[in-house]
Protein backbone atom coordinates (compact mmCIF):
# COMPACT_ATOMS: atom_id res chain seq x y z
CA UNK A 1 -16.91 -23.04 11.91
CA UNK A 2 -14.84 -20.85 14.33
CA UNK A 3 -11.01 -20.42 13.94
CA UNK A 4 -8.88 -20.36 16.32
CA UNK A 5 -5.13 -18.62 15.88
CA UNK A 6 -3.69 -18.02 18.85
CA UNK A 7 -3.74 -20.50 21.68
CA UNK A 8 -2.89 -17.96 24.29
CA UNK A 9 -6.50 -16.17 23.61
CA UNK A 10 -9.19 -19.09 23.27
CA UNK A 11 -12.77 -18.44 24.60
CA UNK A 12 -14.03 -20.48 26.97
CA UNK A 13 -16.59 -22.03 24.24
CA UNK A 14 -13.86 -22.97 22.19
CA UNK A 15 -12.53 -24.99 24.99
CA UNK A 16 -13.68 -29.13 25.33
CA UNK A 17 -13.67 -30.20 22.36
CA UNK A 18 -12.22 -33.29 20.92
CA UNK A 19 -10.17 -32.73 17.82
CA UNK A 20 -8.46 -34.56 15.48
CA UNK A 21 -4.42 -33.80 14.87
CA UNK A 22 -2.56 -33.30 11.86
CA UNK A 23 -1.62 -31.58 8.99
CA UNK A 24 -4.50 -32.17 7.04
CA UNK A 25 -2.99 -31.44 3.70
CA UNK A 26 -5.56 -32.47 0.74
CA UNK A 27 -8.19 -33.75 3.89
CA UNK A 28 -7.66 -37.08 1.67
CA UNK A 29 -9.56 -39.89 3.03
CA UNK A 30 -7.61 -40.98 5.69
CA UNK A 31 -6.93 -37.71 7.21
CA UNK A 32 -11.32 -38.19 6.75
CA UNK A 33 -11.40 -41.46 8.79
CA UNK A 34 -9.00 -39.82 11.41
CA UNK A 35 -12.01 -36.75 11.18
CA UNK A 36 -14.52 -39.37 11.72
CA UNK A 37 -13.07 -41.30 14.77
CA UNK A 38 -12.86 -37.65 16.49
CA UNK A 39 -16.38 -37.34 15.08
CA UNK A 40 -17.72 -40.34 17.59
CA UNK A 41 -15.48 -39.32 19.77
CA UNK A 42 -17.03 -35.75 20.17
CA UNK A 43 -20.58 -37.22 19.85
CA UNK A 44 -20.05 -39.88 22.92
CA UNK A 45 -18.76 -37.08 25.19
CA UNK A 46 -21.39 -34.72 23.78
CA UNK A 47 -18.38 -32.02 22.80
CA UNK A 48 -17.58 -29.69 19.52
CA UNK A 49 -15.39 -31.42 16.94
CA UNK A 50 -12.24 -30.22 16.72
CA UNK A 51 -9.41 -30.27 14.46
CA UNK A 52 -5.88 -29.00 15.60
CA UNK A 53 -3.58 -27.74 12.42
CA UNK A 54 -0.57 -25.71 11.64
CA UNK A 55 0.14 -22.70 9.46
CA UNK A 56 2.31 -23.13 7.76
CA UNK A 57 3.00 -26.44 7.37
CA UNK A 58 5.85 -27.85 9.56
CA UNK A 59 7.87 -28.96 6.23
CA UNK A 60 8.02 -25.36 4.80
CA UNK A 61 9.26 -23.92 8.32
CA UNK A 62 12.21 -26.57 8.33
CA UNK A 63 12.31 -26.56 4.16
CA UNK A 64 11.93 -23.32 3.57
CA UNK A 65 13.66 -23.27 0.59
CA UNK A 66 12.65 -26.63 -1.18
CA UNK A 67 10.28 -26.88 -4.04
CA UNK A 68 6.40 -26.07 -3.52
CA UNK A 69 4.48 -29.20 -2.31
CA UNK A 70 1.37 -28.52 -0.58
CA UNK A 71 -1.82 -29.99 -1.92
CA UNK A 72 -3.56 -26.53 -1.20
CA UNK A 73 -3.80 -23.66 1.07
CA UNK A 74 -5.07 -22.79 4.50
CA UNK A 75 -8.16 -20.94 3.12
CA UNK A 76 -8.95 -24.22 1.29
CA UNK A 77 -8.04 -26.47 3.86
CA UNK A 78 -10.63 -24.83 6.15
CA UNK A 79 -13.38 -25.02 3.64
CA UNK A 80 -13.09 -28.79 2.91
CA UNK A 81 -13.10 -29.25 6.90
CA UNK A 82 -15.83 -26.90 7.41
CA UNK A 83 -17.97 -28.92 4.79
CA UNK A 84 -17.19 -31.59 6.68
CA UNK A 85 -18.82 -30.64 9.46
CA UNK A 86 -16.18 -29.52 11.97
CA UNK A 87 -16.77 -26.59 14.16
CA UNK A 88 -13.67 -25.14 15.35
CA UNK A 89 -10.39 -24.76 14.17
CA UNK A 90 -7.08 -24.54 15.92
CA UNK A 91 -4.57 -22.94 13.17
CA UNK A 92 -1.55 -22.67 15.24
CA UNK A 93 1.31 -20.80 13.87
CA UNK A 94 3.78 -23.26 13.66
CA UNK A 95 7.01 -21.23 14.73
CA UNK A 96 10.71 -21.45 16.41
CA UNK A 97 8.68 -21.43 19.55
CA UNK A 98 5.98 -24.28 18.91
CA UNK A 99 8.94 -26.77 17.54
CA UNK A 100 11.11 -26.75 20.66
CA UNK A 101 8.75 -27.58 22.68
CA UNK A 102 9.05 -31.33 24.46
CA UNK A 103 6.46 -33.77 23.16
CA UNK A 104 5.33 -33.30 27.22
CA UNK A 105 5.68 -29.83 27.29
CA UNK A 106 3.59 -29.94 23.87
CA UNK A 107 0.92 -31.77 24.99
CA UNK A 108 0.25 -30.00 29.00
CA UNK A 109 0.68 -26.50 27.45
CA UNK A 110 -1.25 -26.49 24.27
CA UNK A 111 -3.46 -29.10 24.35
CA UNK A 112 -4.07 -29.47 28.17
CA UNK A 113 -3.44 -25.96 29.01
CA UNK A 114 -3.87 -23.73 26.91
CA UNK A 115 -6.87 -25.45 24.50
CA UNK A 116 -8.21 -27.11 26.90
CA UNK A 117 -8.99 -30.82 24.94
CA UNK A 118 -11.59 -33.10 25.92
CA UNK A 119 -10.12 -35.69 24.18
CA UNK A 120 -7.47 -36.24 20.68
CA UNK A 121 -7.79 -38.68 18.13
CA UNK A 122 -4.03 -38.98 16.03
CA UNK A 123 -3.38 -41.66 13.15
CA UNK A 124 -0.80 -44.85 14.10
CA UNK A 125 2.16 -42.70 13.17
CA UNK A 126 1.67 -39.73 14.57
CA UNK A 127 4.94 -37.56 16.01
CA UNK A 128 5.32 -34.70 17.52
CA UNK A 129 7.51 -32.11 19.87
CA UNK A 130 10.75 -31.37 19.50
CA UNK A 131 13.16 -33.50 16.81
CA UNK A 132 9.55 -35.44 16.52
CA UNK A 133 10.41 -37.78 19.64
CA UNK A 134 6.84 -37.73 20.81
CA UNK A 135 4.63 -40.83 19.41
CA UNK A 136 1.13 -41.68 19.39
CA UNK A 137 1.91 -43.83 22.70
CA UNK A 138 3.51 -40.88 24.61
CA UNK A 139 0.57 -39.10 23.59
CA UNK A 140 -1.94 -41.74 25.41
CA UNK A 141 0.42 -41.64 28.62
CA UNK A 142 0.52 -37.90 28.74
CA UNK A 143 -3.29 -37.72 27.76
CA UNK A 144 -3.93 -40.38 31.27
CA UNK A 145 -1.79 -38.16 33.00
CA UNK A 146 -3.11 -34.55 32.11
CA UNK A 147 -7.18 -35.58 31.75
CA UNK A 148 -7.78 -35.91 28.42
CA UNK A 149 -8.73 -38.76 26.41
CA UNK A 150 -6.82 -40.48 23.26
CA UNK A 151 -7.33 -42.47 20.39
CA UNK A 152 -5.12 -43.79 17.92
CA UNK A 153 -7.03 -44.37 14.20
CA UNK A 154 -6.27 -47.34 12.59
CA UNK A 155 -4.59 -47.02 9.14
CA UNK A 156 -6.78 -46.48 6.27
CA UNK A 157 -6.24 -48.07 3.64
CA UNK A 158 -8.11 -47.48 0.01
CA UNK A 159 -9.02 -50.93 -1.69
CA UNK A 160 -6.07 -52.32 0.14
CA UNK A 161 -3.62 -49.11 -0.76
CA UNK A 162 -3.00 -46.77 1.49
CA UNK A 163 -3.66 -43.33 1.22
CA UNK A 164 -1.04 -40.69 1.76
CA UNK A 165 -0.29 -36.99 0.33
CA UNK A 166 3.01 -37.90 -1.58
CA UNK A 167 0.81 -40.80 -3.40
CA UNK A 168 -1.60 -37.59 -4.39
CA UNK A 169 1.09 -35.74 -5.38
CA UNK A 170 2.37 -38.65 -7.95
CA UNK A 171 -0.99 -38.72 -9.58
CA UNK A 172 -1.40 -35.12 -10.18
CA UNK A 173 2.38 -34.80 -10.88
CA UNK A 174 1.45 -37.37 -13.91
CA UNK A 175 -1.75 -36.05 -14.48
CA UNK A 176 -4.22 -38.45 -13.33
CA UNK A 177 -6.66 -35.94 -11.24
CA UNK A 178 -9.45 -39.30 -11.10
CA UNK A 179 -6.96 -41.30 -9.83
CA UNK A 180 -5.74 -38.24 -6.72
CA UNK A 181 -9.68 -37.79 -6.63
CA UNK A 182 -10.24 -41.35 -6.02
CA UNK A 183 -7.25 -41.15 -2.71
CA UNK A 184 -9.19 -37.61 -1.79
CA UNK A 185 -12.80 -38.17 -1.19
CA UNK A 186 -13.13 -35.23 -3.64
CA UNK A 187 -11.56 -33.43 -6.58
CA UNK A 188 -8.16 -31.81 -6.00
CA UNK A 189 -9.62 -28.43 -6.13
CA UNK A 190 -7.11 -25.20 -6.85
CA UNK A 191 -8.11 -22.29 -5.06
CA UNK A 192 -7.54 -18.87 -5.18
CA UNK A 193 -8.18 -14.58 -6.30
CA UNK A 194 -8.51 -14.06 -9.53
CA UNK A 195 -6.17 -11.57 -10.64
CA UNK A 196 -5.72 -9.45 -14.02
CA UNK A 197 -3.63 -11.31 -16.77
CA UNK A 198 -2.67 -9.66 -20.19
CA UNK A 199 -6.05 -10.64 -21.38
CA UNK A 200 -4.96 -12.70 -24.58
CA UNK A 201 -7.44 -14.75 -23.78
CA UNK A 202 -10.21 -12.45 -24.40
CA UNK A 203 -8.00 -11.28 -27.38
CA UNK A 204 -8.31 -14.52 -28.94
CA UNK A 205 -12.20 -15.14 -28.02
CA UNK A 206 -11.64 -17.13 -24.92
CA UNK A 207 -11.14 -14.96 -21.82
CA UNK A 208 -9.83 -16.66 -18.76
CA UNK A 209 -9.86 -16.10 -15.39
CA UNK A 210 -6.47 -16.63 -13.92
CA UNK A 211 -5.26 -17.37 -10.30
CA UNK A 212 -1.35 -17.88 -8.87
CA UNK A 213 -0.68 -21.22 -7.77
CA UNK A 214 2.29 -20.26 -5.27
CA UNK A 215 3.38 -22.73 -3.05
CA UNK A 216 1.16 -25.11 -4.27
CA UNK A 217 2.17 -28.24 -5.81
CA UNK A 218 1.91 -28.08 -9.32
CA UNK A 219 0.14 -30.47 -11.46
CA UNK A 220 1.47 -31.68 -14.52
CA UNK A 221 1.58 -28.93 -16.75
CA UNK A 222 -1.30 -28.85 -19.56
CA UNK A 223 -5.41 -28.35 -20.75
CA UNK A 224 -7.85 -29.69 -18.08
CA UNK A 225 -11.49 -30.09 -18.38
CA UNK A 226 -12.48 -28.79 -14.69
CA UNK A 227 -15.55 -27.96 -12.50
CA UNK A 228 -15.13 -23.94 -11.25
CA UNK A 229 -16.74 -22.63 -8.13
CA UNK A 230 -17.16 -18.86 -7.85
CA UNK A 231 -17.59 -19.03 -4.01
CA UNK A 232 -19.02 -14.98 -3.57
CA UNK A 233 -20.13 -12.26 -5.66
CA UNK A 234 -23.47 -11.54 -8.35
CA UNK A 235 -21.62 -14.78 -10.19
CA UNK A 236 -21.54 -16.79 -7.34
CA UNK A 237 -22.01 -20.77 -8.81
CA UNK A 238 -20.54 -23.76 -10.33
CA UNK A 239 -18.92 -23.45 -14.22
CA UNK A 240 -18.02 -26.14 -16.22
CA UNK A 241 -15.08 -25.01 -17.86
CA UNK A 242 -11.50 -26.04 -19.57
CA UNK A 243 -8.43 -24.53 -17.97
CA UNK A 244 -4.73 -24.61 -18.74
CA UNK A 245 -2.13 -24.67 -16.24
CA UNK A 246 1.27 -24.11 -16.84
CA UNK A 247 4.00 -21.24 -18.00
CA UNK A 248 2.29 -20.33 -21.02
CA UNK A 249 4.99 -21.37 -23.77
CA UNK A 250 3.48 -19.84 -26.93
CA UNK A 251 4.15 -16.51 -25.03
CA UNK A 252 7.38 -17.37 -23.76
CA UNK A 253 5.82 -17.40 -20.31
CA UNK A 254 7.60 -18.32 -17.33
CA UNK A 255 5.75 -18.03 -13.83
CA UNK A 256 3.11 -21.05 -13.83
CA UNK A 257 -0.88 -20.17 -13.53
CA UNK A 258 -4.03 -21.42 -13.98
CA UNK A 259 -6.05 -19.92 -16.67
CA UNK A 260 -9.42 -20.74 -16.90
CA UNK A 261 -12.32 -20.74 -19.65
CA UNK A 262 -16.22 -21.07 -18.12
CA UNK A 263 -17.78 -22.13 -20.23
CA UNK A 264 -21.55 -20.36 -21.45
CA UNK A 265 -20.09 -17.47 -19.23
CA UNK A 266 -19.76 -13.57 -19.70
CA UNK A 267 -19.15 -11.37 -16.36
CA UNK A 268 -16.05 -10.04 -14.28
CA UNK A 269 -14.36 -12.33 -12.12
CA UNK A 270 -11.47 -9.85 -11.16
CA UNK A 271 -10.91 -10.05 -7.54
CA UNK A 272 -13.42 -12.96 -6.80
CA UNK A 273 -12.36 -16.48 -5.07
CA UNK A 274 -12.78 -19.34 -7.16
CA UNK A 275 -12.26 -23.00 -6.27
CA UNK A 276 -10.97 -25.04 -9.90
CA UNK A 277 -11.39 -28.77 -9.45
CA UNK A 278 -9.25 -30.64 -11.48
CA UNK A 279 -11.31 -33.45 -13.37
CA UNK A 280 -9.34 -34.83 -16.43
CA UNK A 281 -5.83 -34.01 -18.29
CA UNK A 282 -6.31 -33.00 -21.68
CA UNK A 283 -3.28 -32.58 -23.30
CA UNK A 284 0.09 -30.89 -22.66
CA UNK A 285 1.51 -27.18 -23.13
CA UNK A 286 2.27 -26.84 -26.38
CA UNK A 287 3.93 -23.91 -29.11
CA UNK A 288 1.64 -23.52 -32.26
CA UNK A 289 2.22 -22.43 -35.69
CA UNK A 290 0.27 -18.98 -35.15
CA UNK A 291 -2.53 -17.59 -33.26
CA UNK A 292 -5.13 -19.63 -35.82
CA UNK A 293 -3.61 -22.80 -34.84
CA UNK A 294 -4.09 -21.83 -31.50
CA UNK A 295 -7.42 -21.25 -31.48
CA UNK A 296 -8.31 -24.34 -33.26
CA UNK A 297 -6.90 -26.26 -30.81
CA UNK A 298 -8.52 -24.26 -28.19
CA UNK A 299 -12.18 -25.21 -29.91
CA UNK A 300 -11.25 -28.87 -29.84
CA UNK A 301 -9.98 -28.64 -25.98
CA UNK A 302 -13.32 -26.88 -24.98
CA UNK A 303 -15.00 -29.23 -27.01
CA UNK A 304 -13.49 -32.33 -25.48
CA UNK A 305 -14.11 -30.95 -22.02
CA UNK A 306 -17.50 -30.28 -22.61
CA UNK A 307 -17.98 -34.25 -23.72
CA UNK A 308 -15.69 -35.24 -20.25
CA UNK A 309 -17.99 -32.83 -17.91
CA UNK A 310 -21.22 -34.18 -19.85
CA UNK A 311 -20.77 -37.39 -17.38
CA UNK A 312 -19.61 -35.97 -13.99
């Protein structure tokens, strides 16, 4: 899958294609069924399959300030739509510049002009351009009026509920990962470098491997039987594994992490991208009488996680 940053420099082969348009935050299943309309979409006019994106997301230029929310980050984003077959991206930098743009002037100079679209597929409520005053309908009149083609998805909806981010959010706020799993299409996956910690892990017999989960919305705090991907490296491969996310109270931490145990494991992680999928909420942070009480409960959460990941 190609990338594409700036939309002032696109190669000619990166030109034609019909992409889908959003924010794609999680790739839950309807942002999938949006995917999959642009899918035919490309296949009927025999074009690449697109998918036009932002970085960062619109909310945190506007928000800037307000609490972390995103369900992960562009580096993951592109690897769930690259899986799913798409085969270039449009990351746009979404700036001062790209926001005061007229939903016309948005949609002749980036996606006529400048990216050259064979065709866009958007969900039902779909805004864009300035003060978001452009709708999916504007977009099908500009779209007959510049050359390009448009579709409008239909809502998805999931057993009759309809999928959204914020729902996502809830779940993993409350610490139901199945049931955010279940709205995904896949396991709410964090991702990230693992980075030197102050190793009381290995101190206590269970070293971790622990990543920064900045920006990201956090999970409810707590023990987590998971599924870890080492994505590069001599240790390159899927762990089952038990990981703890949170600030770490039995040593007065403060900064939340993820902190994770492979299991049947021994190598060095430092500096390697892993991808921790979230399968099932243990139990929450808690402060123990002493390091022995610690550890037992650290045998019985590795335990439990081993009987959880037994049938996934």
């Amino acid at each position: 899958m190609r990338i594409v940053r700036d939309s002032q420099y696109v190669l000619p082969a990166d030109r034609g294609a019909a992409a889908a348009i959003g924010n794609f935050d999680g790739v839950h299943l309807g942002h999938q069924a949006v995917l999959d309309v642009a899918r035919e979409a490309a296949r009927t006019a025999g074009a690449r399959l697109g998918v036009l994106t932002f970085e960062p997301h619109p909310r945190q230029h506007f928000a800037p300030g307000g609490p972390p929310f995103r369900l992960m980050n562009a580096a993951a984003r592109a690897h769930r739509l690259e899986k799913l077959g798409v085969d270039v991206l449009y990351e746009l930098p979404f700036n001062a510049a790209l926001a005061a743009l007229t939903p016309r002037a948005f949609a002749e100079e980036i996606l006529a002009r400048r990216l050259g679209l064979a065709h866009v597929v958007v969900g039902p409520d779909f805004c864009f351009g300035k003060d978001r005053a452009g709708t999916a309908g504007h977009l099908r009149e500009f779209g007959t009026d510049l050359g390009f083609g448009v579709t409008i998805a239909p809502v998805f909806a999931n057993g009759g509920t309809r999928v959204s981010s914020t729902a996502i959010r809830t779940a993993l706020s409350e610490g139901r990962p199945r049931d955010a799993a279940a709205m995904l299409g896949h396991w709410h996956r964090l991702e990230g470098t693992v980075v030197r910690g102050h190793q009381r892990g290995r101190e206590l017999g269970y070293p971790t491997a622990n990543m920064a989960i900045d920006g990201l919305h956090q999970p409810r705090f707590g023990v987590y039987a998971v599924l870890a991907d080492v994505l590069q490296g001599p240790h390159k491969g899927r762990y089952h594994g038990a990981a703890s996310i949170g600030i770490r109270p039995m040593f007065d931490g403060d900064v939340p992490n993820c902190e994770t145990f492979l299991f049947d494991f021994s190598g060095d992680l430092y500096g390697a991208e892993m991808s921790v999928a979230l399968v099932e909420w243990l139990r929450p942070e808690a402060v123990f009488d002493g390091l022995p009480a610690l550890i037992a409960q650290m045998d019985a959460d590795c335990a439990r996680a081993r009987e959880v990941l037994a049938g996934v």
